[in-house]
C-alpha atoms as a PDB file:
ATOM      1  CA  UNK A   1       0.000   0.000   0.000  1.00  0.00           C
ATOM      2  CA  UNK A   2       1.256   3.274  -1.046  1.00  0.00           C
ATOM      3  CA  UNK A   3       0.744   6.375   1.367  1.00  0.00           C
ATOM      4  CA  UNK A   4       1.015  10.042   0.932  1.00  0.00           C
ATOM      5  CA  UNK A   5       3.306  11.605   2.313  1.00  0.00           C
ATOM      6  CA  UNK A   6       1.820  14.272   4.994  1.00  0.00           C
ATOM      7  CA  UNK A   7       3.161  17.915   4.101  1.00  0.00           C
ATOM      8  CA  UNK A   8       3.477  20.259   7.415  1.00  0.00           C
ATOM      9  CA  UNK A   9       3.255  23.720   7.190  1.00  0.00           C
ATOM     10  CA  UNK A  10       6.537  25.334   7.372  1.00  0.00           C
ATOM     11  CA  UNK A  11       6.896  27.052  11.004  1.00  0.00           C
ATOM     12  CA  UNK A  12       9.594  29.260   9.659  1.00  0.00           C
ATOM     13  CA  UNK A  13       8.320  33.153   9.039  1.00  0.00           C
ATOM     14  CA  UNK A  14       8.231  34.740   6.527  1.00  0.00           C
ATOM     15  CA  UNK A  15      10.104  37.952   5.915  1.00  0.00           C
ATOM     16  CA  UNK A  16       7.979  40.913   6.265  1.00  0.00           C
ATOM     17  CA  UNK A  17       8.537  44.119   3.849  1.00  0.00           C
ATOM     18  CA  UNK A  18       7.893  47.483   4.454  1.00  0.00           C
ATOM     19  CA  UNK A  19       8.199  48.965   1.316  1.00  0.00           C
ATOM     20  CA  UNK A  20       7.570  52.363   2.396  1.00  0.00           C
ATOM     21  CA  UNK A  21      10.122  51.977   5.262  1.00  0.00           C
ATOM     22  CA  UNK A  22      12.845  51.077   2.419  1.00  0.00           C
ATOM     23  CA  UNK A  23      11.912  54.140   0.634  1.00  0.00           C
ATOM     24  CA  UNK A  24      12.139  56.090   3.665  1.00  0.00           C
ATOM     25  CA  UNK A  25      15.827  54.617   4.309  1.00  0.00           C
ATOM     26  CA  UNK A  26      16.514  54.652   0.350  1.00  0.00           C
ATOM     27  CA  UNK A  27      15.697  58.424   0.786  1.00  0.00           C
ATOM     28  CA  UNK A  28      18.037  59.108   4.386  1.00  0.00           C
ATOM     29  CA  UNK A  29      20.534  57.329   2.640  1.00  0.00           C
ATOM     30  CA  UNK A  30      20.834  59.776  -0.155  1.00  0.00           C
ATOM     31  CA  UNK A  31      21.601  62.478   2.637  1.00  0.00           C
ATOM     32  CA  UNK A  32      17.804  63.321   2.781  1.00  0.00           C
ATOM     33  CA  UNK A  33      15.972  64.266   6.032  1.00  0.00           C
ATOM     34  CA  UNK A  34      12.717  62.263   6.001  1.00  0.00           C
ATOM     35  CA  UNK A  35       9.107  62.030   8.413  1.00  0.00           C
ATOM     36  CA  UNK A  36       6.634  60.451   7.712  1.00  0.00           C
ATOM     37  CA  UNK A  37       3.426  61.703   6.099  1.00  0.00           C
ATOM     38  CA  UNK A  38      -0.148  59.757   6.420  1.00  0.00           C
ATOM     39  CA  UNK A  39      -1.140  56.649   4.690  1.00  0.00           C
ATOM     40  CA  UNK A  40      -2.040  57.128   0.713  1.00  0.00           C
ATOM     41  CA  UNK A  41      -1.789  61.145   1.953  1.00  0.00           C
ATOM     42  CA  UNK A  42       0.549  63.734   1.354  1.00  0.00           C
ATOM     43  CA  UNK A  43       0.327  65.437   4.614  1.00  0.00           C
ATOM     44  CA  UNK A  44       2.203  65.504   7.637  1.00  0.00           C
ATOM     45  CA  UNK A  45       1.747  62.480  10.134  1.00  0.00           C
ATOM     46  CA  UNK A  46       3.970  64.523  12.318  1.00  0.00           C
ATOM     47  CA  UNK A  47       4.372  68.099  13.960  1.00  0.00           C
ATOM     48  CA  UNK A  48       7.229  70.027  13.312  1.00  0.00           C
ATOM     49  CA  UNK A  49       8.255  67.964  10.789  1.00  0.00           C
ATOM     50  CA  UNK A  50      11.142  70.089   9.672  1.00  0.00           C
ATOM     51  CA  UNK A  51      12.896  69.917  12.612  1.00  0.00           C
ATOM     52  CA  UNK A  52      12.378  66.296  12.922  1.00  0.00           C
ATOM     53  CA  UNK A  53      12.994  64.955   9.813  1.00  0.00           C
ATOM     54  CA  UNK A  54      15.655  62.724  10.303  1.00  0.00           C
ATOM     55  CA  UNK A  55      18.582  60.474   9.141  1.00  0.00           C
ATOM     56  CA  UNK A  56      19.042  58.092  11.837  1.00  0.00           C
ATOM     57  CA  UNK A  57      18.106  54.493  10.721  1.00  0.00           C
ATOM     58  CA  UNK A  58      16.801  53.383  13.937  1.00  0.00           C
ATOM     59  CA  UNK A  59      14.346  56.661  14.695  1.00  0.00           C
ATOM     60  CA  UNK A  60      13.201  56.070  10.813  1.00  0.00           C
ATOM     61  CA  UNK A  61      12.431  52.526  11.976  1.00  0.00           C
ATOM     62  CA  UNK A  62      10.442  53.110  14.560  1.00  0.00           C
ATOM     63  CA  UNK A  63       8.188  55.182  12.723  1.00  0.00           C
ATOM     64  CA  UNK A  64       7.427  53.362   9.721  1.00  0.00           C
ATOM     65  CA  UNK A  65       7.174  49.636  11.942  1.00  0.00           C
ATOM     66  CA  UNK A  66       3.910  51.955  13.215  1.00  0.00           C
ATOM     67  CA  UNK A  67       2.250  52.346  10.097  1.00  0.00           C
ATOM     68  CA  UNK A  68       2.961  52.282   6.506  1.00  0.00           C
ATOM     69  CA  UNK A  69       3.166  56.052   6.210  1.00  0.00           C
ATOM     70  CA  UNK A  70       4.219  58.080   3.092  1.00  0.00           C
ATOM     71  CA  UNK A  71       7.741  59.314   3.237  1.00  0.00           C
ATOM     72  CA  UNK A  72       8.039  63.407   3.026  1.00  0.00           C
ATOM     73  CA  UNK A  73      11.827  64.917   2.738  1.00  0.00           C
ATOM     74  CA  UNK A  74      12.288  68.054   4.273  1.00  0.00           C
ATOM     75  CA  UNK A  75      14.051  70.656   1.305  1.00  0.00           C
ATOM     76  CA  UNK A  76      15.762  72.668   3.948  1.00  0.00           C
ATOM     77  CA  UNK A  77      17.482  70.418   5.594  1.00  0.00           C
ATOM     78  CA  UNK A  78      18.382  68.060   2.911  1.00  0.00           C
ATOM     79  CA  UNK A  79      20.168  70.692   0.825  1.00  0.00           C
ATOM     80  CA  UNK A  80      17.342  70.908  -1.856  1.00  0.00           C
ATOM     81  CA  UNK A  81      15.356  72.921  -4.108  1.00  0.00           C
ATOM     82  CA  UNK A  82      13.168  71.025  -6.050  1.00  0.00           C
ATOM     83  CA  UNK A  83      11.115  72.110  -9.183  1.00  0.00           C
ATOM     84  CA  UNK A  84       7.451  70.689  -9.013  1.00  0.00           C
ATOM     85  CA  UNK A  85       6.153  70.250 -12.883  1.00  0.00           C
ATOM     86  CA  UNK A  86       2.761  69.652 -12.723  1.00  0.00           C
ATOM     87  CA  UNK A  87       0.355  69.054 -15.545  1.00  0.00           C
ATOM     88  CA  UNK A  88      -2.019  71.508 -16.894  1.00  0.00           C
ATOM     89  CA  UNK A  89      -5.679  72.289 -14.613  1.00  0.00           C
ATOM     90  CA  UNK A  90      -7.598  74.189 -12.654  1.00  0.00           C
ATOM     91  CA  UNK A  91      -7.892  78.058 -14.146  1.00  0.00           C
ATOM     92  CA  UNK A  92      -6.312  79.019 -17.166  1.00  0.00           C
ATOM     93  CA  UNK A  93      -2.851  80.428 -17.089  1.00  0.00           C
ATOM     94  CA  UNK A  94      -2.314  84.334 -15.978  1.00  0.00           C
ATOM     95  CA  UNK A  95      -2.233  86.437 -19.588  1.00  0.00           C
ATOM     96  CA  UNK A  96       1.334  86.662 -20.121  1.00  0.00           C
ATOM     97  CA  UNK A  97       1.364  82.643 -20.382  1.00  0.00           C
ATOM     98  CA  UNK A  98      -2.140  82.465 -22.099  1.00  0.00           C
ATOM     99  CA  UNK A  99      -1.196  82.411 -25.977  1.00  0.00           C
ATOM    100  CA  UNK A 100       1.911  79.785 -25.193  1.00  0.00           C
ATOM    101  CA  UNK A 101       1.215  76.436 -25.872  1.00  0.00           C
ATOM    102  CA  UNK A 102       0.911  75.036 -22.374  1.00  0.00           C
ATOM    103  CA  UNK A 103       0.587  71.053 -21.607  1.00  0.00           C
ATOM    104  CA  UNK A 104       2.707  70.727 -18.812  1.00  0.00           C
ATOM    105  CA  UNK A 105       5.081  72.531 -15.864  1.00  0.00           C
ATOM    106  CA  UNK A 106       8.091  70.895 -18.447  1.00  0.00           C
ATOM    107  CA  UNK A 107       7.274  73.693 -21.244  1.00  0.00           C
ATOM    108  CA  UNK A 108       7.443  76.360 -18.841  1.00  0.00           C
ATOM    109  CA  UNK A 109      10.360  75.759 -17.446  1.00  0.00           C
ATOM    110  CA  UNK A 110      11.755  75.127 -21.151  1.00  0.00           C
ATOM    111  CA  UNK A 111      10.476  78.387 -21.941  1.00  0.00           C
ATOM    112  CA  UNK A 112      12.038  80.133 -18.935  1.00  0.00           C
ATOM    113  CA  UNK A 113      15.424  78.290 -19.779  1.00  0.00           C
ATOM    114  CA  UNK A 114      15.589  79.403 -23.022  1.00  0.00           C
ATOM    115  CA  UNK A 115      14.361  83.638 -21.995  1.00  0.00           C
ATOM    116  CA  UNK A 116      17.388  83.284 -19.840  1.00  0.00           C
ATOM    117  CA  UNK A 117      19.265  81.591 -22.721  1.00  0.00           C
ATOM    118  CA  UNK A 118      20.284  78.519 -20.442  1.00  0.00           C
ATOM    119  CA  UNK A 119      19.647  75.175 -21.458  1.00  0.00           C
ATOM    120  CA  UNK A 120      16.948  73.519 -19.888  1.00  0.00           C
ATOM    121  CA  UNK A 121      17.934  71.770 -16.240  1.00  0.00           C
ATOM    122  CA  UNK A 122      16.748  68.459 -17.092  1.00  0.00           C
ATOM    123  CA  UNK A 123      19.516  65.982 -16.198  1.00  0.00           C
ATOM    124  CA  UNK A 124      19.158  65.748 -12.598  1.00  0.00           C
ATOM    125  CA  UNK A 125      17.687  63.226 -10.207  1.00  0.00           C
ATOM    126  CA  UNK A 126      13.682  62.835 -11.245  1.00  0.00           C
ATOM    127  CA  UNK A 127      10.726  61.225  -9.942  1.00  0.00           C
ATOM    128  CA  UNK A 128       7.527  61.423 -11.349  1.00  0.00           C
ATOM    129  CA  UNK A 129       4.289  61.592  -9.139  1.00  0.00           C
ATOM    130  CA  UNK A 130       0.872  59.346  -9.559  1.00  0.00           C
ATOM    131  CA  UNK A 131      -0.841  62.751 -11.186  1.00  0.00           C
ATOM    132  CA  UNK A 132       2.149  62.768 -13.250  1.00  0.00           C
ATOM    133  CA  UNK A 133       3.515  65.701 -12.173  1.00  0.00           C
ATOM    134  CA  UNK A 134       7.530  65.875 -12.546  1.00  0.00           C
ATOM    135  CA  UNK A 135      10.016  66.518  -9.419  1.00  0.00           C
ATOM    136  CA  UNK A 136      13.376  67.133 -10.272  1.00  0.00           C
ATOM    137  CA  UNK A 137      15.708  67.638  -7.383  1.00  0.00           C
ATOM    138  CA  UNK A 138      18.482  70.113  -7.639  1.00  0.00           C
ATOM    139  CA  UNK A 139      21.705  70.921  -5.167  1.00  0.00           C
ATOM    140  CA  UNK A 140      20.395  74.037  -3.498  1.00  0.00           C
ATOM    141  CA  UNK A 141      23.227  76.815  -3.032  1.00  0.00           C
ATOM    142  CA  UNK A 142      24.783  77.203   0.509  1.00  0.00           C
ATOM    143  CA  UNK A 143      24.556  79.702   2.688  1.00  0.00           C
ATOM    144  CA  UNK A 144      21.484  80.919   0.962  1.00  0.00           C
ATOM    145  CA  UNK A 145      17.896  80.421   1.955  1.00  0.00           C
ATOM    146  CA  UNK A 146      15.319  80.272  -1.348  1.00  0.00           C
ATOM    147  CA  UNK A 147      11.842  80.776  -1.674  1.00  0.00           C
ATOM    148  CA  UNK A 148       8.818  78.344  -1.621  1.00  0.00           C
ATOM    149  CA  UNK A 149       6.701  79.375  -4.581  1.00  0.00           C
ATOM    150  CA  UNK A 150       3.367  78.435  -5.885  1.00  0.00           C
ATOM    151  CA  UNK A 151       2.853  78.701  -9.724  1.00  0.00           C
ATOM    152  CA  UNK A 152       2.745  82.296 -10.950  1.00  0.00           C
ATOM    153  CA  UNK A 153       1.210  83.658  -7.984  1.00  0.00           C
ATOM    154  CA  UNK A 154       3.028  86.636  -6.071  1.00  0.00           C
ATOM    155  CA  UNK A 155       6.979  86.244  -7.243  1.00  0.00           C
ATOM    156  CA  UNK A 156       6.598  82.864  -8.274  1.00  0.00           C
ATOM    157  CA  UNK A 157       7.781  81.201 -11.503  1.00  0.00           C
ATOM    158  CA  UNK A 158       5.092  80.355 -13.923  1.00  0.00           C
ATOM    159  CA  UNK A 159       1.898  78.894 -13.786  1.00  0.00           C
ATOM    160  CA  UNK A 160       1.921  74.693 -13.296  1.00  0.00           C
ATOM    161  CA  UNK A 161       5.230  75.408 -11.882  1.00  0.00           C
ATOM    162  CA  UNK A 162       5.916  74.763  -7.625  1.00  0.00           C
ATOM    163  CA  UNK A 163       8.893  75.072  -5.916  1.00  0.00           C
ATOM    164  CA  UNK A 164      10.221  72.944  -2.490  1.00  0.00           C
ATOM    165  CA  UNK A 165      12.817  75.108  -1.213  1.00  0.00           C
ATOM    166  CA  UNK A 166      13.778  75.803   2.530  1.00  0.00           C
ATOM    167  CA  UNK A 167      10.210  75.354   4.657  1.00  0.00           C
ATOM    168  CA  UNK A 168       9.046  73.034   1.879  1.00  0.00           C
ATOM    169  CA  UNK A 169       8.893  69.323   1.386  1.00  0.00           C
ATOM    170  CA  UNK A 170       8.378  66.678  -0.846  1.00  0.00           C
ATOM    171  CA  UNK A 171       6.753  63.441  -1.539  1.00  0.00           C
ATOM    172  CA  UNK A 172       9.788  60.555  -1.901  1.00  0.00           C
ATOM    173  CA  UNK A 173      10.176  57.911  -4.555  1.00  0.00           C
ATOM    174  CA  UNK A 174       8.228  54.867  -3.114  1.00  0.00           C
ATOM    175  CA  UNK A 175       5.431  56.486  -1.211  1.00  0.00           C
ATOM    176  CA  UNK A 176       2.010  55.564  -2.960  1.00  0.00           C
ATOM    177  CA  UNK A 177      -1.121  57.707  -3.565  1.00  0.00           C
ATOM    178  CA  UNK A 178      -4.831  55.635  -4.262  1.00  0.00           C
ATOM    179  CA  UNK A 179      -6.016  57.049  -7.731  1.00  0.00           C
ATOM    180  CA  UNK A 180      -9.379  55.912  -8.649  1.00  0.00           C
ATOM    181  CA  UNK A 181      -9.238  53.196  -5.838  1.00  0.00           C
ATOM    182  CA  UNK A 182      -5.683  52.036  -6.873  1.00  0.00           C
ATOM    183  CA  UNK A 183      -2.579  52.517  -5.608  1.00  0.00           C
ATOM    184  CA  UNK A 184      -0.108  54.327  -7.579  1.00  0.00           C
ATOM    185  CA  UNK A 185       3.622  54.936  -6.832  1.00  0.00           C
ATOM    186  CA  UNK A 186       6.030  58.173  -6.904  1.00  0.00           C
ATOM    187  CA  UNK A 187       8.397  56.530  -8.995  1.00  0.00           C
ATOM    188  CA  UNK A 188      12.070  57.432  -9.839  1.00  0.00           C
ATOM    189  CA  UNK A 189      11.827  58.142 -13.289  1.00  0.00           C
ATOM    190  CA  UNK A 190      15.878  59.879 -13.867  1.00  0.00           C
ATOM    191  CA  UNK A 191      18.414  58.568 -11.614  1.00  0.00           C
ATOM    192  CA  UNK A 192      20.823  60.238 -12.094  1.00  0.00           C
ATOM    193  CA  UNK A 193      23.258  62.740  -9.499  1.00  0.00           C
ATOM    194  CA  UNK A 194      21.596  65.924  -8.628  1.00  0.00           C
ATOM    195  CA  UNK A 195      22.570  68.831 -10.855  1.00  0.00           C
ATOM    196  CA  UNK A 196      23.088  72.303  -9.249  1.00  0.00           C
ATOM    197  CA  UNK A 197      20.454  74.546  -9.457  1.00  0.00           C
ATOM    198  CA  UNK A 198      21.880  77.199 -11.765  1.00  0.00           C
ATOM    199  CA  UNK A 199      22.031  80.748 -10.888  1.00  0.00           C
ATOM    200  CA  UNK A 200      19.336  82.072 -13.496  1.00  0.00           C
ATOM    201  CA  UNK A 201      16.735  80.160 -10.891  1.00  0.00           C
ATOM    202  CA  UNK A 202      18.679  81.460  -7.927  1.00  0.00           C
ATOM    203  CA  UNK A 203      18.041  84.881  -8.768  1.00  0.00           C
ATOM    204  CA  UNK A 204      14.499  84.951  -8.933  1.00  0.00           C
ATOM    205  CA  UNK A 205      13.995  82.667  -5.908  1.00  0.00           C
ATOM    206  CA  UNK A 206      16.188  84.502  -3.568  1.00  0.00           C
ATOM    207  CA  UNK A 207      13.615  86.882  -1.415  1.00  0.00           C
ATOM    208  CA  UNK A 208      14.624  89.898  -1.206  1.00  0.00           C
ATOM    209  CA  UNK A 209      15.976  91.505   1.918  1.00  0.00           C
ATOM    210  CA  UNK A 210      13.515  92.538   4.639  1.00  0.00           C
ATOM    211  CA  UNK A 211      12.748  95.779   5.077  1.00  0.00           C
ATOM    212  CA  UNK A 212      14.283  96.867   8.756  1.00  0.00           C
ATOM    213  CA  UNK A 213      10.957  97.537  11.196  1.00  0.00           C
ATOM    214  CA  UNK A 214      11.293 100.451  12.962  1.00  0.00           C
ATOM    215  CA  UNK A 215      11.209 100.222  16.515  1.00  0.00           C
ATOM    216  CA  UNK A 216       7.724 101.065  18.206  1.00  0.00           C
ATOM    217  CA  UNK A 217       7.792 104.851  19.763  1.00  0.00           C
ATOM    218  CA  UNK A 218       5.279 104.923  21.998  1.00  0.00           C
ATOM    219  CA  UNK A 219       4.745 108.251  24.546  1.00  0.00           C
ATOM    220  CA  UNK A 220       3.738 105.953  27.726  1.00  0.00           C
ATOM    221  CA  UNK A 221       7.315 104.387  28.112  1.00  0.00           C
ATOM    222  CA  UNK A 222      10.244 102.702  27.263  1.00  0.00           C
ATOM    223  CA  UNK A 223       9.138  99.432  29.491  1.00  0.00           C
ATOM    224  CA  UNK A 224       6.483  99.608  27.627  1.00  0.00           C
ATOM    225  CA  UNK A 225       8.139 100.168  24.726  1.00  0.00           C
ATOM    226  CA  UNK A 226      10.242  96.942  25.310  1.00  0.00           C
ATOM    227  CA  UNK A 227       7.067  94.824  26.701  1.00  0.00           C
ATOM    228  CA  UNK A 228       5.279  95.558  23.157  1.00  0.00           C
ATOM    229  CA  UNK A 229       8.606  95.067  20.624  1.00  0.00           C
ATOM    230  CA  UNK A 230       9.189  91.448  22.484  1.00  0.00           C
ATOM    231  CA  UNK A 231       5.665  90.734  21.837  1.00  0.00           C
ATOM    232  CA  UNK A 232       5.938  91.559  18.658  1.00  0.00           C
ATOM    233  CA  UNK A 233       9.330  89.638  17.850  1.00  0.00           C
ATOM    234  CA  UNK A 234       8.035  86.585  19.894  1.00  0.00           C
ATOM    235  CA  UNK A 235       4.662  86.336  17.754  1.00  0.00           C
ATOM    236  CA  UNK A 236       6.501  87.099  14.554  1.00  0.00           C
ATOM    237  CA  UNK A 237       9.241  84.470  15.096  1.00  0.00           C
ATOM    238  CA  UNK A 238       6.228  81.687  16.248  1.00  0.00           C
ATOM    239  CA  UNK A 239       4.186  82.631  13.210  1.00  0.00           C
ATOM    240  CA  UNK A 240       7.575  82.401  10.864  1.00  0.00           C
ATOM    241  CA  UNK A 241       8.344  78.892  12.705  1.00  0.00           C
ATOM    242  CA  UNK A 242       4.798  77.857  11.865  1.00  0.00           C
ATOM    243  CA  UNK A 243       5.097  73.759  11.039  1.00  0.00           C
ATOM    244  CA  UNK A 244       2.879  72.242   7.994  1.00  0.00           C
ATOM    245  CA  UNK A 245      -0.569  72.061   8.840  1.00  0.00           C
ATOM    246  CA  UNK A 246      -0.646  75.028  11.720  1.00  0.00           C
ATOM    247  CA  UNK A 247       0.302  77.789   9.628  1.00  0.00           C
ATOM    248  CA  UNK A 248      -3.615  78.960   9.743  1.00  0.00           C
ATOM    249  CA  UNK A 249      -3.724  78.397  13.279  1.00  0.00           C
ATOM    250  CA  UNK A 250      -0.589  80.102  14.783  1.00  0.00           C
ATOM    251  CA  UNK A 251      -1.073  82.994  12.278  1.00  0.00           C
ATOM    252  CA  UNK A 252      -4.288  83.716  13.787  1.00  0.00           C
ATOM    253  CA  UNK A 253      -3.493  82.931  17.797  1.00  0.00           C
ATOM    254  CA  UNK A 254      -0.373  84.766  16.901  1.00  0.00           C
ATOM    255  CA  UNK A 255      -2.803  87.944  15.726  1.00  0.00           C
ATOM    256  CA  UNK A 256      -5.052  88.035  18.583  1.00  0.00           C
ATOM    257  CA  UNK A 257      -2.269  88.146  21.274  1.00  0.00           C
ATOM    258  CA  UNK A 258      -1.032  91.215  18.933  1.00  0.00           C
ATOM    259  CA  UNK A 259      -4.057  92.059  18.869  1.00  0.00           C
ATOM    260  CA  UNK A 260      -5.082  92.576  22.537  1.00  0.00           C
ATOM    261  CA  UNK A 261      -2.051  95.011  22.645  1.00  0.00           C
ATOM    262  CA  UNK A 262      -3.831  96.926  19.698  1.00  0.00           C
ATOM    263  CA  UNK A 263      -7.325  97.039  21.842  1.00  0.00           C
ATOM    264  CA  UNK A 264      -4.973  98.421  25.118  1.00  0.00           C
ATOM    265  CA  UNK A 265      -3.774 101.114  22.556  1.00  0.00           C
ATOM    266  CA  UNK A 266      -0.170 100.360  23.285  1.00  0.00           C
ATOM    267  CA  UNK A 267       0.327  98.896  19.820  1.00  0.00           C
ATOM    268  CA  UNK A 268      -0.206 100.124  16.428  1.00  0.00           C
ATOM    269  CA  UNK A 269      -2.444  97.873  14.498  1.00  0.00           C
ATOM    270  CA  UNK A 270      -0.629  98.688  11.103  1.00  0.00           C
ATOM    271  CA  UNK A 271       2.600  97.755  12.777  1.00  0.00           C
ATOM    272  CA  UNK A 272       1.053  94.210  13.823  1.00  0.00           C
ATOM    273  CA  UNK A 273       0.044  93.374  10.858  1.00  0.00           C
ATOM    274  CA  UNK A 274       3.494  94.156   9.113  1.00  0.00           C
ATOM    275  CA  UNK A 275       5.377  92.315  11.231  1.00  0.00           C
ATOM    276  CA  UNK A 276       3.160  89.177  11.077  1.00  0.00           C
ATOM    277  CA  UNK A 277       2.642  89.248   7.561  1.00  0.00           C
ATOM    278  CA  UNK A 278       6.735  89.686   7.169  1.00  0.00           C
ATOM    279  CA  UNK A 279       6.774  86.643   9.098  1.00  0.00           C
ATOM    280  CA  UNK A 280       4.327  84.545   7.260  1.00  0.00           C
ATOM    281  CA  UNK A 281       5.772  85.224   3.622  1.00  0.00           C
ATOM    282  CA  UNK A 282       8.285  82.613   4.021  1.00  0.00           C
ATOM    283  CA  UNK A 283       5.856  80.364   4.469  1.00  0.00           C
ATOM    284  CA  UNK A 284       4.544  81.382   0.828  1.00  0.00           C
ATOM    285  CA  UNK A 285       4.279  78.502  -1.984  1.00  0.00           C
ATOM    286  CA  UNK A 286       4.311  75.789   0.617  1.00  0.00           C
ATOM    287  CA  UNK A 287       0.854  73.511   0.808  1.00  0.00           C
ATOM    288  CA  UNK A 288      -0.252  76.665  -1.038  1.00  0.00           C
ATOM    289  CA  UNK A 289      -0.281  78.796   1.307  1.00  0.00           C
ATOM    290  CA  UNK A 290      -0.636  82.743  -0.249  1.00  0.00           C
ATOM    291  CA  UNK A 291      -0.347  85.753   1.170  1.00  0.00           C
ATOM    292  CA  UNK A 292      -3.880  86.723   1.084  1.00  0.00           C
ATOM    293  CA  UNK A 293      -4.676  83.357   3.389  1.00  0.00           C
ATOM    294  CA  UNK A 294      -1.607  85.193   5.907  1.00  0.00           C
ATOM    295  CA  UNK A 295      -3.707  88.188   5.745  1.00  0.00           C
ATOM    296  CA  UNK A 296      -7.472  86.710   6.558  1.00  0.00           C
ATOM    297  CA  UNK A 297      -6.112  85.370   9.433  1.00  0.00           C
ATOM    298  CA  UNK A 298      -3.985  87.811  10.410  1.00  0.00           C
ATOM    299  CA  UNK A 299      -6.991  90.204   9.910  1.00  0.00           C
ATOM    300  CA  UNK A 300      -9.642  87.988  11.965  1.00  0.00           C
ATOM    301  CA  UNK A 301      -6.981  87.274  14.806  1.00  0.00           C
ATOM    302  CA  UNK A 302      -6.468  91.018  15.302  1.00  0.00           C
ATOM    303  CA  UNK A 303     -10.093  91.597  15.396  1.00  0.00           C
ATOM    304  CA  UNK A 304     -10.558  89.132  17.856  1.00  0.00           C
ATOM    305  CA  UNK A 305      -7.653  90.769  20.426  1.00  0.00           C
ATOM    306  CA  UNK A 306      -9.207  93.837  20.324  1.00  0.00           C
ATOM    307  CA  UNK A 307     -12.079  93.031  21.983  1.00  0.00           C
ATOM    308  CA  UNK A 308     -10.528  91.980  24.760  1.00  0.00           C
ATOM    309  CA  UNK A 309      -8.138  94.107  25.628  1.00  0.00           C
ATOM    310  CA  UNK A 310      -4.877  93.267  27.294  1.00  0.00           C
ATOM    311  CA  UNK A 311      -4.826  95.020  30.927  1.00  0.00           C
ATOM    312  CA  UNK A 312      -0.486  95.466  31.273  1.00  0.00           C
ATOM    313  CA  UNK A 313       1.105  95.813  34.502  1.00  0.00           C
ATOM    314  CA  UNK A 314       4.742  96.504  34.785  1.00  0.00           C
ATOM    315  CA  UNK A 315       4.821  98.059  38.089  1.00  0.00           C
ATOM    316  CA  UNK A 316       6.611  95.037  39.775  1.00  0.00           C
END
């Protein structure tokens, strides 16, 4: 009689992959500051994510064993500027770009490359998004901090045309978006070394210097003088620190403490709202954040201070 012989199930495990852990260490490995964003998302799972972006092997471990979170690189701190070339949507372009034949962010920049009679910076490390938008990553200059930008608006480039600079972040090769209920990947489509960003895109996306503030002359005192300027630097300097995703909300909590100065008539309210709005226009370009979003909630946080005045006491 012939038997069969019984098969047991192997006891032995399996290896588990993280895929979006790997990308996460592909990216640190690089030299690249990562934390991680949400699931299919491309927003911060994290506070303060600039500061805590993070090289170390064992902290990027830790978070992405959690969850299989999307992997962000801060720009800043990784020594990047990188040129976000999306596809055309949305509102047609502003009316210096209108009569241009416009089907992507690639034929602006082209365009731009060749008004400054530069060739085009396309051989540098790529990756192309699930929208296919194109990110090409460029060596950022040192010692000098660039501008976020949005499309055309305010100083920025051209329309269909973002850029990740200091403040800014990006999504990394591997992370995965869900388009139409499937999952598609950031993919490295150019792998090449990064190319330095050449100095006809420096120009433009170095801000220019700020303007010095005056100090505040007020007739009741100079303690009070000094109470209200270290208010003002300490709200400016919170609302310029602002982390992704609590821009809105610092700028305005940041307004009403100004604010309750400006309601106890010990602060100007034009000179609030200069010093704020300085401070938020680093912030510009990044999760498309514009000026005129700085200003509503500059505008609304005042308001709210000055009905409730601040009562000051500096006689101890």
């Amino acid at each position: 009689m012939t038997t069969t012989p019984i098969r047991r199930r192997s006891t032995q495990r399996q290896p588990v992959t993280r895929p979006r852990l790997e990308a996460a260490l592909a990216a640190a490995r690089r030299g690249w500051p990562v934390f991680p964003l949400y699931p299919f998302s491309k927003r911060p799972a994290v506070k303060d994510w600039e500061n805590r972006a993070t090289r170390d092997e064992a902290e990027i471990a830790a978070w992405w064993e959690a969850a299989p979170y999307n992997v962000g690189v801060a720009c800043g701190p990784a020594g990047l500027v990188v040129l976000d070339l999306d596809t055309v949507h949305g509102a047609p372009p502003p009316e210096d770009w209108a009569d241009l034949d416009l089907t992507h962010g690639r034929d602006v920049l082209r365009i731009l490359a060749e008004r400054a009679g530069q060739p085009d910076p396309m051989d540098t490390y790529t990756v192309t998004s699930p929208g296919d938008s194109e990110h090409r990553y460029l060596e950022a200059p040192p010692g000098v901090e660039l501008r976020n930008t949005a499309g055309a608006a305010g100083r920025g480039l051209g329309p269909y045309l973002d850029v990740r600079a200091s403040g800014g972040y990006i999504v990394a090769a591997g992370s995965v978006r869900r388009i139409n209920g499937k999952p598609r990947y950031y993919r490295i489509s150019r792998d090449v070394p990064l190319a330095p960003l050449p100095q006809w895109l420096i120009t433009p996306l170095t801000p220019p210097p700020l303007p010095e503030r005056e100090p505040v002359r007020l007739s009741t005192g100079r303690r009070i003088d000094a109470y209200v300027q270290k208010a003002l630097d300490e709200e400016a300097d919170r609302v310029a620190r602002a982390g992704s995703g609590t821009r809105a909300d610092i700028t305005f909590k940041a307004a009403a403490k100004l604010g309750e100065l400006v309601g106890a008539e010990v602060l100007d309210e034009a000179v609030a709202v200069e010093a704020l709005l300085l401070a938020a226009r680093v912030h510009v370009g990044v999760d498309r954040w514009t000026e005129n979003e700085a200003l509503h909630h500059i505008g609304n946080g005042i308001a709210r201070g000055r009905n409730n005045p601040r009562v000051i006491d500096l006689s101890g």
